[in-house]
N, C-alpha and C. Protein backbone atom coordinates (compact mmCIF):
# COMPACT_ATOMS: atom_id res chain seq x y z
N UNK A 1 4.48 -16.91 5.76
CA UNK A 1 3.36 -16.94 4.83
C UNK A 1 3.88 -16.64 3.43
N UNK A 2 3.39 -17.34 2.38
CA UNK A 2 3.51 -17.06 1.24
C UNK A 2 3.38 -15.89 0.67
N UNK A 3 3.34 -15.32 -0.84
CA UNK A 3 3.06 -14.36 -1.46
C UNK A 3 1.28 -14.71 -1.96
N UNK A 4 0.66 -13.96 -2.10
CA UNK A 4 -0.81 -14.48 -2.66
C UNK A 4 -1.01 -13.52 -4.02
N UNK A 5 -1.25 -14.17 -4.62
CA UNK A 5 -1.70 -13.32 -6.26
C UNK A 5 -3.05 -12.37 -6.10
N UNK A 6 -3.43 -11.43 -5.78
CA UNK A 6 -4.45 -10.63 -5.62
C UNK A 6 -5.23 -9.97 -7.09
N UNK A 7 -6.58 -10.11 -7.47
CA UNK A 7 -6.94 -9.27 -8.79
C UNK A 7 -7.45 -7.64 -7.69
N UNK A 8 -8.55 -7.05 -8.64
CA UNK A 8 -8.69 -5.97 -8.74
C UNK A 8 -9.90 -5.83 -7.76
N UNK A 9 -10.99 -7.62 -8.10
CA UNK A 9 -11.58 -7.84 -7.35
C UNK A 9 -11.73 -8.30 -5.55
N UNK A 10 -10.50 -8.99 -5.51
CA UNK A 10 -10.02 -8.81 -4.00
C UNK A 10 -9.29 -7.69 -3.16
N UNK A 11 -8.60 -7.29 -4.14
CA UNK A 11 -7.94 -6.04 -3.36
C UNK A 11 -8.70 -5.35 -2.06
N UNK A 12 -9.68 -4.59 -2.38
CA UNK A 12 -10.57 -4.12 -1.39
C UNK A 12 -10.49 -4.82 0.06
N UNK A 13 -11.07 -6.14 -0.34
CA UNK A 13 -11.13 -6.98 0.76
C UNK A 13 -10.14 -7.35 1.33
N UNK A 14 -8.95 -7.70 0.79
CA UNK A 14 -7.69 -8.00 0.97
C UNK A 14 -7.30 -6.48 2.23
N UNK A 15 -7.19 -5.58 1.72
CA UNK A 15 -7.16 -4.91 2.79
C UNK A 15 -7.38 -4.40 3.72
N UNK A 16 -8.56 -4.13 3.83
CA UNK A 16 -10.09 -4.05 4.85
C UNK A 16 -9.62 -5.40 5.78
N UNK A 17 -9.83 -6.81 5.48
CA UNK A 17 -9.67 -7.57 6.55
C UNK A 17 -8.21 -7.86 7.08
N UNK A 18 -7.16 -7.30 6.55
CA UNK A 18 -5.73 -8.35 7.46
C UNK A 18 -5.26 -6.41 8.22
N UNK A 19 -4.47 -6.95 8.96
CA UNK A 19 -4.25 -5.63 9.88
C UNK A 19 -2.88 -5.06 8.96
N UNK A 20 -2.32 -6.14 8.29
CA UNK A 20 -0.61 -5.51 7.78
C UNK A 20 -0.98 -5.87 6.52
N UNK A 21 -1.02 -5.39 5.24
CA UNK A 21 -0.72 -5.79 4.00
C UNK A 21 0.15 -4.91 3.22
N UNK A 22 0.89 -6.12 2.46
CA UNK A 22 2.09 -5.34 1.28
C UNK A 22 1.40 -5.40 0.22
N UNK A 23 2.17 -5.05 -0.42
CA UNK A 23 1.17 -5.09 -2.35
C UNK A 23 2.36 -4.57 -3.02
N UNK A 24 3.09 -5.63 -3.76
CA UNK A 24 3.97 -5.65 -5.04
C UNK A 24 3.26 -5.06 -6.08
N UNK A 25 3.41 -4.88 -6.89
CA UNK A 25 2.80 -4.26 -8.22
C UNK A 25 4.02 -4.61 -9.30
N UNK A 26 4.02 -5.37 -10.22
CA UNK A 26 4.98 -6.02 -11.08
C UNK A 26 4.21 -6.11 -12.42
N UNK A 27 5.06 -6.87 -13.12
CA UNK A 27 5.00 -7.30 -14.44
C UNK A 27 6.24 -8.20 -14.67
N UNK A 28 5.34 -9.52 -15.31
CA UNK A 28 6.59 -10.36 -16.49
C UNK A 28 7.44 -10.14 -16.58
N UNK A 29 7.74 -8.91 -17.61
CA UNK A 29 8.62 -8.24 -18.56
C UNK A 29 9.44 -7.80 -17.75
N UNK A 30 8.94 -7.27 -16.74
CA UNK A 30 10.34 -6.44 -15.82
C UNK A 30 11.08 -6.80 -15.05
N UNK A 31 12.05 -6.66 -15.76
CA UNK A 31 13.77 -7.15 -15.40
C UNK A 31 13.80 -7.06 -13.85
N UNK A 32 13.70 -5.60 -12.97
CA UNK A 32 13.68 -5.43 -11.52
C UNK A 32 13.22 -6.42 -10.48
N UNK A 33 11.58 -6.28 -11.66
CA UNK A 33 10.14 -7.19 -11.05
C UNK A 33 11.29 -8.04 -10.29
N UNK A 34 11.48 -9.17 -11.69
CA UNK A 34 12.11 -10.76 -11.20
C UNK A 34 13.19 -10.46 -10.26
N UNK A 35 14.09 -9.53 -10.20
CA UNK A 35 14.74 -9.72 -9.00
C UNK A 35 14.32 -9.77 -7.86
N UNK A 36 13.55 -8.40 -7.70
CA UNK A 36 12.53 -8.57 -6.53
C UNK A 36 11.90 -9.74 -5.80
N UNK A 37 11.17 -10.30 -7.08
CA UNK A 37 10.57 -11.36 -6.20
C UNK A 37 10.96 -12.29 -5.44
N UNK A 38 11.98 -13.24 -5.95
CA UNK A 38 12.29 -13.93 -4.92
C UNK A 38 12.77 -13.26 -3.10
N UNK A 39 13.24 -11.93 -3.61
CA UNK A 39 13.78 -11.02 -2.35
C UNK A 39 12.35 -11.00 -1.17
N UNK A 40 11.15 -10.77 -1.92
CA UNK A 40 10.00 -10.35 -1.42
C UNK A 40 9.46 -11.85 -0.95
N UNK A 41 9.44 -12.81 -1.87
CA UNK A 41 8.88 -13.91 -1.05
C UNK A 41 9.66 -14.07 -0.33
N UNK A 42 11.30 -14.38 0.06
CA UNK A 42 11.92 -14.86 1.19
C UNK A 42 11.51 -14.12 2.25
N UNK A 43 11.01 -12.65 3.01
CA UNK A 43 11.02 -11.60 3.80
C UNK A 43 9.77 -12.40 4.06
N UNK A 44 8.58 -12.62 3.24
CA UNK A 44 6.97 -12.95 3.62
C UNK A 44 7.13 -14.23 4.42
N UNK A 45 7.86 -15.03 4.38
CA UNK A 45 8.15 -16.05 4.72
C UNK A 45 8.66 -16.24 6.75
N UNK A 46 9.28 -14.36 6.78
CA UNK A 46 10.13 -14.51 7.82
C UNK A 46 8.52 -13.58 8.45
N UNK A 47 7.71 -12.95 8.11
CA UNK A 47 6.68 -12.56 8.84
C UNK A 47 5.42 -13.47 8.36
N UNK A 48 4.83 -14.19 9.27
CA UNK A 48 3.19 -14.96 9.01
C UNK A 48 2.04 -13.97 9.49
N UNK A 49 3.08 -12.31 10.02
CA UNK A 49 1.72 -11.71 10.66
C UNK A 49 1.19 -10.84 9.68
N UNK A 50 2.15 -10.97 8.76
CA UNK A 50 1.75 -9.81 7.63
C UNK A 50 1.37 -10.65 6.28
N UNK A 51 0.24 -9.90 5.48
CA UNK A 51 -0.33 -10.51 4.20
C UNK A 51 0.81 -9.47 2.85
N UNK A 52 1.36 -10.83 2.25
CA UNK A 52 2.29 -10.29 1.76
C UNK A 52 1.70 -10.18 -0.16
N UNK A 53 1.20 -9.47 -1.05
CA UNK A 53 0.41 -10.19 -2.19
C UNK A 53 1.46 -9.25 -3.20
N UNK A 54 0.18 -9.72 -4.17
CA UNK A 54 1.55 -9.49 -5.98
C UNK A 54 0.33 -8.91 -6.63
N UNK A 55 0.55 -7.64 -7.26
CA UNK A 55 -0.65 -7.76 -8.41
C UNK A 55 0.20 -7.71 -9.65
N UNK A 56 0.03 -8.32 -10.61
CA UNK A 56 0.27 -8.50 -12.33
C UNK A 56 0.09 -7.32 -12.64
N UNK A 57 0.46 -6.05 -13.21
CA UNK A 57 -0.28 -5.12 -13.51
C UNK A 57 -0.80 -5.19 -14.93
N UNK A 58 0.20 -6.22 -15.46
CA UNK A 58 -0.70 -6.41 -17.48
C UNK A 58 -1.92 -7.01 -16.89
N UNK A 59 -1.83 -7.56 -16.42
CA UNK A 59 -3.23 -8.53 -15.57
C UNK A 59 -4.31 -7.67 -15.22
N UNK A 60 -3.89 -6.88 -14.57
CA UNK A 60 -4.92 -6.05 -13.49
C UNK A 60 -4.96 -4.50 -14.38
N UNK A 61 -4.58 -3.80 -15.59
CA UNK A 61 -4.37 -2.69 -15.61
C UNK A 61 -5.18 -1.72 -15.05
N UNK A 62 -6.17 -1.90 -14.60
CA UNK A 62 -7.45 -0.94 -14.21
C UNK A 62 -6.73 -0.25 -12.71
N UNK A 63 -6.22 -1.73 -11.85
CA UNK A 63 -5.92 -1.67 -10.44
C UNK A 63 -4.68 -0.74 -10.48
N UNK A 64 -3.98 -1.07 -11.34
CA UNK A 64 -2.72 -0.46 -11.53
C UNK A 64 -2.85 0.97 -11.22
N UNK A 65 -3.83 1.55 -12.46
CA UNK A 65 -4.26 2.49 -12.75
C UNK A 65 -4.85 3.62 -11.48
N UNK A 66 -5.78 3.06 -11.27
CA UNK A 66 -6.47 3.23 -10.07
C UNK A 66 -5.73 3.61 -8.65
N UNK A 67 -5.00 2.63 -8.74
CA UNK A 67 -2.95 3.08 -7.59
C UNK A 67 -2.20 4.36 -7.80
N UNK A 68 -2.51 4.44 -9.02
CA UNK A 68 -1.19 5.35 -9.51
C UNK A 68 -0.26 5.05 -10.25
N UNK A 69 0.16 3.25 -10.59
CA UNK A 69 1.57 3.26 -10.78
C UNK A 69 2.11 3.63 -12.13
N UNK A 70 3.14 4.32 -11.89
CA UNK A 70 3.55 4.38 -13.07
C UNK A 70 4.75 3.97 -13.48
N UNK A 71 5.49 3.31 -12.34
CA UNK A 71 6.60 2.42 -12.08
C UNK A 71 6.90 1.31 -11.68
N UNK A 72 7.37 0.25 -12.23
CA UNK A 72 6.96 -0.98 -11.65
C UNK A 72 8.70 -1.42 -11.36
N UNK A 73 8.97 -2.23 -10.24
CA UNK A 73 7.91 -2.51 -9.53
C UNK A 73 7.48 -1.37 -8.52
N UNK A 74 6.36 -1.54 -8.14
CA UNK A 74 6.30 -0.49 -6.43
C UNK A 74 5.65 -1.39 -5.51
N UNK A 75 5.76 -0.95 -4.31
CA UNK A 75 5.60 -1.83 -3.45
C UNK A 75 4.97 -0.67 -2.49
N UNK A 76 3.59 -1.13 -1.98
CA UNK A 76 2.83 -0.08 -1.00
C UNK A 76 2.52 -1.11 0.17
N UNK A 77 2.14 -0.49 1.30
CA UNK A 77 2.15 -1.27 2.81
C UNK A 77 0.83 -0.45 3.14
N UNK A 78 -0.04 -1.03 3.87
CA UNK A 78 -1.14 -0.60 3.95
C UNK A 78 -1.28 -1.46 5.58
N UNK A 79 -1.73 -0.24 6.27
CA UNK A 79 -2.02 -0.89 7.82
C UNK A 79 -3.12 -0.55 8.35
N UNK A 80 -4.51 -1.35 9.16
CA UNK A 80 -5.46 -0.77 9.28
C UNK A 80 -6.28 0.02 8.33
N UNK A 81 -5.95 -0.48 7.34
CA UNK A 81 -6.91 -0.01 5.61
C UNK A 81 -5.96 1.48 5.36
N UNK A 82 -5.06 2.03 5.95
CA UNK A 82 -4.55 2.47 5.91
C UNK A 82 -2.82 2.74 4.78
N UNK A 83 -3.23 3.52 3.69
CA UNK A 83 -1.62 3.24 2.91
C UNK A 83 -1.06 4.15 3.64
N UNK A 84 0.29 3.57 4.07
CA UNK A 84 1.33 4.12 4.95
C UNK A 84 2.53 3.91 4.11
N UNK A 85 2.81 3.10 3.05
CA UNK A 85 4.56 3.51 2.48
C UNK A 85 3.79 3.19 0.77
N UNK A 86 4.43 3.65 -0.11
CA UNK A 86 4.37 3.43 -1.39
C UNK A 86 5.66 4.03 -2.58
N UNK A 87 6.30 3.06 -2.72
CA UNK A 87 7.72 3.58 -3.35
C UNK A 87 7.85 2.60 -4.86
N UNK A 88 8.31 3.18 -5.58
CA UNK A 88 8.45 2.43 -6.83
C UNK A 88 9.88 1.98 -6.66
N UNK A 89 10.53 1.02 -7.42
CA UNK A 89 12.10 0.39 -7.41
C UNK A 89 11.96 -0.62 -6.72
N UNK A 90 12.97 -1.42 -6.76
CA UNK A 90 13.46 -3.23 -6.23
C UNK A 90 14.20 -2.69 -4.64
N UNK A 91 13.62 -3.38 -3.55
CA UNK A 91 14.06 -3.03 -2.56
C UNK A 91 15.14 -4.34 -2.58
N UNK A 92 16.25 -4.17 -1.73
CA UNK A 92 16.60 -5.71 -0.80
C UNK A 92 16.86 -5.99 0.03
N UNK A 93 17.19 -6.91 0.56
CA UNK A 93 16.63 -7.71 1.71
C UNK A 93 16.24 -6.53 3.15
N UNK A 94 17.46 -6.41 2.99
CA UNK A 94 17.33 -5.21 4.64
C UNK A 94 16.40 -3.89 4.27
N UNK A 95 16.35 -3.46 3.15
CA UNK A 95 15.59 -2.40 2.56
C UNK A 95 14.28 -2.75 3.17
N UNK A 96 13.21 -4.00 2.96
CA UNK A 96 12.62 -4.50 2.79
C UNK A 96 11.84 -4.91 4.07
N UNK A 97 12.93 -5.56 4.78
CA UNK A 97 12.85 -5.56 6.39
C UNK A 97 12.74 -4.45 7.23
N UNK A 98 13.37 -3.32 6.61
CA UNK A 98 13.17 -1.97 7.58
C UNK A 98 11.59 -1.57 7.09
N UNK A 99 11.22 -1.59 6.11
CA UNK A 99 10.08 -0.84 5.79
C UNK A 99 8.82 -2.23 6.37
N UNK A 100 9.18 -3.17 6.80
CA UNK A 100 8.13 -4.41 7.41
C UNK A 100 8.15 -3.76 8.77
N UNK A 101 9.56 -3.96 8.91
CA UNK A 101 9.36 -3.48 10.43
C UNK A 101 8.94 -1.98 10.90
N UNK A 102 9.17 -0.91 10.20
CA UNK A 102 8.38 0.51 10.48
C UNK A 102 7.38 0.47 10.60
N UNK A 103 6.77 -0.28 9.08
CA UNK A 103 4.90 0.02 9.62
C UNK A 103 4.70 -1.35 10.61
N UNK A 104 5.17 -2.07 10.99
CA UNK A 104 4.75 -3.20 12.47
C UNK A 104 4.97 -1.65 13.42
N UNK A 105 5.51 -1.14 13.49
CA UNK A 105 6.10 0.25 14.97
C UNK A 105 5.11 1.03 14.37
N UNK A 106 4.42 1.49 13.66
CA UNK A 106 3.45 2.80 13.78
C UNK A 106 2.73 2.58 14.86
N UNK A 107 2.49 4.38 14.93
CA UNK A 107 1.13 4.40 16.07
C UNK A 107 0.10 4.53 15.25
N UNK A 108 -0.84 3.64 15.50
CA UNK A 108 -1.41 4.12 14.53
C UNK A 108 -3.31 4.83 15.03
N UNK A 109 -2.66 4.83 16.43
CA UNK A 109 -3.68 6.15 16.90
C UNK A 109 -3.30 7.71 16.24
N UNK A 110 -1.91 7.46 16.04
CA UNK A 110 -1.42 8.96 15.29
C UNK A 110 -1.96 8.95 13.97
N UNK A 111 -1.81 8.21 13.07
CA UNK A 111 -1.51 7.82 12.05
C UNK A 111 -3.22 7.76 11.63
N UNK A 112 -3.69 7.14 12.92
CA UNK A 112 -5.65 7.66 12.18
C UNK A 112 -6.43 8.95 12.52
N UNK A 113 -5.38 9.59 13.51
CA UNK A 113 -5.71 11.01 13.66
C UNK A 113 -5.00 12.09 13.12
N UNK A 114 -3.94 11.85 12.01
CA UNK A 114 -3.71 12.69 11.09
C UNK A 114 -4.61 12.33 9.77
N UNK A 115 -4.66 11.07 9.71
CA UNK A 115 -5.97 11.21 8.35
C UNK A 115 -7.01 11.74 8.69
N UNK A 116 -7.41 11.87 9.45
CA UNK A 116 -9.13 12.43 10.50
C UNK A 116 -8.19 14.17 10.12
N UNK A 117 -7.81 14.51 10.59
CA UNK A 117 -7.50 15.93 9.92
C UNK A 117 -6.56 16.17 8.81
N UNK A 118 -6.48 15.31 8.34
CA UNK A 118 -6.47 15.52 6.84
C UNK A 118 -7.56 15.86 5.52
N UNK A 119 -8.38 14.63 6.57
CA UNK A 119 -10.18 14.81 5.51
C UNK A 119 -10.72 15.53 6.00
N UNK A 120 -10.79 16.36 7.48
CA UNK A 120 -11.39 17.31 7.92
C UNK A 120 -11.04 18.82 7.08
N UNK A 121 -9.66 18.60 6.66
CA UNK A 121 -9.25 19.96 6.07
C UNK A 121 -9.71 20.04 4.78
N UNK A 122 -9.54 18.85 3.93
CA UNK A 122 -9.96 18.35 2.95
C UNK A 122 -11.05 19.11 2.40
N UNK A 123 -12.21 18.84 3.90
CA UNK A 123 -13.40 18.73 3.14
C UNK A 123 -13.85 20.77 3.54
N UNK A 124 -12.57 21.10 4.35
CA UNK A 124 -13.59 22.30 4.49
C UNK A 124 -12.75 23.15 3.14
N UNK A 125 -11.58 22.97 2.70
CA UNK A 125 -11.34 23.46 1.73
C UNK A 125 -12.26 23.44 0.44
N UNK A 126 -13.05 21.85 0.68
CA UNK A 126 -13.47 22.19 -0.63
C UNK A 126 -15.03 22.76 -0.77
N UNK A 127 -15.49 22.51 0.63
CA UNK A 127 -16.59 23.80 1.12
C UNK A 127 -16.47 25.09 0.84
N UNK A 128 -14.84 25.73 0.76
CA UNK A 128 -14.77 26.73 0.99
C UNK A 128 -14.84 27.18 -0.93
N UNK A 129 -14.55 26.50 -1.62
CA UNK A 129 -14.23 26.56 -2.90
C UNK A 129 -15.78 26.46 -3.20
N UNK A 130 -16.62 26.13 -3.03
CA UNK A 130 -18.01 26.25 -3.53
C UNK A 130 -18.59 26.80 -2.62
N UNK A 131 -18.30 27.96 -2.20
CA UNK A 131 -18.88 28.63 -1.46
C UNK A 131 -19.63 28.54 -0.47
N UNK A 132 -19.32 27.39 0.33
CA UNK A 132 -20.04 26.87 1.38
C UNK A 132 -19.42 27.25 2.45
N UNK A 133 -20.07 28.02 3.23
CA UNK A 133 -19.08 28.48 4.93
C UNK A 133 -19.32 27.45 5.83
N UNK A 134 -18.18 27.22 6.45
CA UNK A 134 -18.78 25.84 7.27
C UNK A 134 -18.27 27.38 9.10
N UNK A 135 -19.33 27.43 9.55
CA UNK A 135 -18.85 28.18 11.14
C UNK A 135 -17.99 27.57 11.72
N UNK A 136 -17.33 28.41 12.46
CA UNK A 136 -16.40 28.08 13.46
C UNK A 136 -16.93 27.41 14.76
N UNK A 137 -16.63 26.66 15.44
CA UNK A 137 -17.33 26.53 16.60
C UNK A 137 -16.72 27.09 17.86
């Protein structure tokens, strides 16, 4: 499968519906970017099970924003609506392939029951900070 150009407005959806998505985060200007890419489309090419996309970030700055990045390029993997890797720098080839193939191997019965107590802790911490007692059961 190809690379797909994603805005700010698909994103959401983009991830919500495919089970594996990557997300480049680039720019024009950057020297890395262009190496990258061709590295990144050849890899998308060798998986059709995974949605492989690009966001522009001069394009998109809001999305950018909204991510975090403050380094381009970065490249985040998102499984089951789930972000599972997010690293800034030019991976290659085998770099690239190991981190396709890790999140294809998650469990990701683990992986949705550490976020489930993650937001569980989350939320009683911040109960606990406004003075809300949540009982023990």
């Amino acid at each position: 499968m190809a690379t797909v150009d994603i805005t700010g407005e698909q994103f959401a959806s983009t991830v919500e519906s495919n089970d594996i998505v990557l997300v480049d985060f680039w720019a024009e200007w950057c020297g890395p970017c262009k190496q990258f890419g061709p590295t990144y489309s050849a890899i998308s090419e060798k998986h059709p099970d995974v949605v492989f996309t690009k966001v522009d970030t001069e394009a998109e700055q809001q999305l950018a924003a909204e991510a975090g990045i403050t380094s381009i390029p970065t490249l985040m993997a998102f499984r089951e609506k789930v972000l599972v890797f997010s690293q800034p720098g030019a991976l290659n080839a085998q770099q690239l392939e190991q981190v396709v193939d890790a999140v294809k191997a998650l469990d990701m019965e683990e992986v949705h029951a550490h976020v489930a107590r993650s937001q569980a802790e989350a939320a009683a911490a911040a109960n606990q900070q406004d003075g809300t007692q949540i009982p023990e059961a």
